[in-house]
C-alpha atoms as a PDB file:
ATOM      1  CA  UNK A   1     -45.935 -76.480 -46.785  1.00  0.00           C
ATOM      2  CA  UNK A   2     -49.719 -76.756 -45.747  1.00  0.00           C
ATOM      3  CA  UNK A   3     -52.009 -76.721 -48.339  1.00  0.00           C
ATOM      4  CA  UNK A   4     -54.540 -73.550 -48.881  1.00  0.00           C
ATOM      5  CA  UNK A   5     -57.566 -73.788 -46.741  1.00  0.00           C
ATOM      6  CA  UNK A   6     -56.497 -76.213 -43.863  1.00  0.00           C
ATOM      7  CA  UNK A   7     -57.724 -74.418 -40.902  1.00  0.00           C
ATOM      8  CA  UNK A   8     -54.650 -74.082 -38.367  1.00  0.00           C
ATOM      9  CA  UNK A   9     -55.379 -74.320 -34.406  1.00  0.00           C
ATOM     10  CA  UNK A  10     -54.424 -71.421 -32.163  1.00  0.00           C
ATOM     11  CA  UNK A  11     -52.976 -73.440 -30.020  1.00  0.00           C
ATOM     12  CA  UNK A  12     -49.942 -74.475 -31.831  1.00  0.00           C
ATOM     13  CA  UNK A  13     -46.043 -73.308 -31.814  1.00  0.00           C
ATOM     14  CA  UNK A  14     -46.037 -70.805 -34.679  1.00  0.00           C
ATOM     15  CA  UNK A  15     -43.770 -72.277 -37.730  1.00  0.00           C
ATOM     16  CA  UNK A  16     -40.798 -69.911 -36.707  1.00  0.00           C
ATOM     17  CA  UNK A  17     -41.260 -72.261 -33.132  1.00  0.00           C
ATOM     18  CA  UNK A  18     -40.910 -69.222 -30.709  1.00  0.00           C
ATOM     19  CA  UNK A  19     -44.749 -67.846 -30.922  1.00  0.00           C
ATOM     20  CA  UNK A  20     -47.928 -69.602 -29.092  1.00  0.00           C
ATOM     21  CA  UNK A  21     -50.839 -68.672 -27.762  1.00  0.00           C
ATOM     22  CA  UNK A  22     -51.794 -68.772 -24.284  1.00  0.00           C
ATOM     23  CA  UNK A  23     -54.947 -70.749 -23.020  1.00  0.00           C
ATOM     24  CA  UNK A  24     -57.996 -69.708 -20.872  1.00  0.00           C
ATOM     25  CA  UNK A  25     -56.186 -71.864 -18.093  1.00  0.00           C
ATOM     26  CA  UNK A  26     -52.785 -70.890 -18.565  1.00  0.00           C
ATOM     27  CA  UNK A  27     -54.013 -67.047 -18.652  1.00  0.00           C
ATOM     28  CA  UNK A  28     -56.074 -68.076 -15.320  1.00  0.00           C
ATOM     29  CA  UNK A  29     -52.899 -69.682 -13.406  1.00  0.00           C
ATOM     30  CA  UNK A  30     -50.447 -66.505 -14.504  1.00  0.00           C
ATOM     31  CA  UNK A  31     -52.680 -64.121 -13.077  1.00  0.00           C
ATOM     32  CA  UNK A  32     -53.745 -66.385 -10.035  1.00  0.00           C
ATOM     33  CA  UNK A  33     -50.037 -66.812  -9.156  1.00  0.00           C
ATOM     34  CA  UNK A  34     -49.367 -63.380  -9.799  1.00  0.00           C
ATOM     35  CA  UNK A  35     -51.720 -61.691  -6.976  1.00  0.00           C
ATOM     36  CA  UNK A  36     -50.321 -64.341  -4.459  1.00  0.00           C
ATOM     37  CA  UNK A  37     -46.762 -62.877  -5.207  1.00  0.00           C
ATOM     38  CA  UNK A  38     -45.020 -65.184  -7.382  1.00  0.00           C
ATOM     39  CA  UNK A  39     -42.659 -63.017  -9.641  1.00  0.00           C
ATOM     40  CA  UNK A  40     -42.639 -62.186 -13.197  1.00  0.00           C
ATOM     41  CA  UNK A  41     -39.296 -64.332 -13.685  1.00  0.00           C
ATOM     42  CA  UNK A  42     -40.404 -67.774 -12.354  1.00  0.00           C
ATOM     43  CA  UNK A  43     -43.780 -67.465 -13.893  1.00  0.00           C
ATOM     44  CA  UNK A  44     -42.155 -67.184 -17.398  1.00  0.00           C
ATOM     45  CA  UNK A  45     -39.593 -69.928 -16.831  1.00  0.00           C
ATOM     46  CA  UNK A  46     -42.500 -72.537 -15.898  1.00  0.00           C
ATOM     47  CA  UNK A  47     -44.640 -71.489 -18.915  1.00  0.00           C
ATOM     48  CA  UNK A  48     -42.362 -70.882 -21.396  1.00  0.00           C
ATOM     49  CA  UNK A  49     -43.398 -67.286 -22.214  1.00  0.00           C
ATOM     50  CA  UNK A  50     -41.429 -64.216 -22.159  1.00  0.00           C
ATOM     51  CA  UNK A  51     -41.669 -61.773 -19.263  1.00  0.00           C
ATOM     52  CA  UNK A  52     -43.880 -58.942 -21.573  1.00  0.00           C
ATOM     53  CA  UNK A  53     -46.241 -61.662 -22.313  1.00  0.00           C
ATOM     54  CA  UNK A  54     -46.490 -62.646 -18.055  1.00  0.00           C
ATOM     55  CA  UNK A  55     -47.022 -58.808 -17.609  1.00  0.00           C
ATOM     56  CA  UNK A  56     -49.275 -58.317 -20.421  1.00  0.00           C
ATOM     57  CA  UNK A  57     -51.325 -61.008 -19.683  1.00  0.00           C
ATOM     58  CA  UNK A  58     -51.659 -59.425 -16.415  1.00  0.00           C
ATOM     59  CA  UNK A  59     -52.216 -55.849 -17.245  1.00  0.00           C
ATOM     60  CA  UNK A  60     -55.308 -57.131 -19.405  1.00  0.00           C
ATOM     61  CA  UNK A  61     -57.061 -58.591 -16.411  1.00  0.00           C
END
C-alpha cells in the first residue's frame, strides 16, 4: 500500500495494470499516423491502447 500523501505520477500503469495515460508525444504520433492512413488496429497494437482510446484521442484533436 502507498502511504497517504505520496503524490503518484500520471504517467504510470494504474494498480489494476490495464489503465495509463497517454503522453503529449504519444497523443502527437496517434494522430500524426492517423491522417497519413494508418488504421485504428495497428495503431493500438504498437501503443498498447485500446481502439476507443486511438479514436478518442483522435476525435479530441
Amino acid at each position: 500500500m502507498r502511504a497517504f500523501g505520496i503524490e503518484l505520477s500520471p504517467n504510470v500503469r494504474s494498480i489494476a495494470g490495464k489503465r495509463k495515460f497517454l503522453t503529449p508525444i504519444e497523443r502527437a504520433s496517434i494522430v500524426t499516423a492517423r491522417v497519413a492512413g494508418v488504421s485504428r488496429q495497428v495503431l493500438a497494437a504498437k501503443f498498447d491502447y485500446s481502439l476507443t482510446a486511438i479514436t478518442c484521442t483522435v476525435k479530441r484533436v
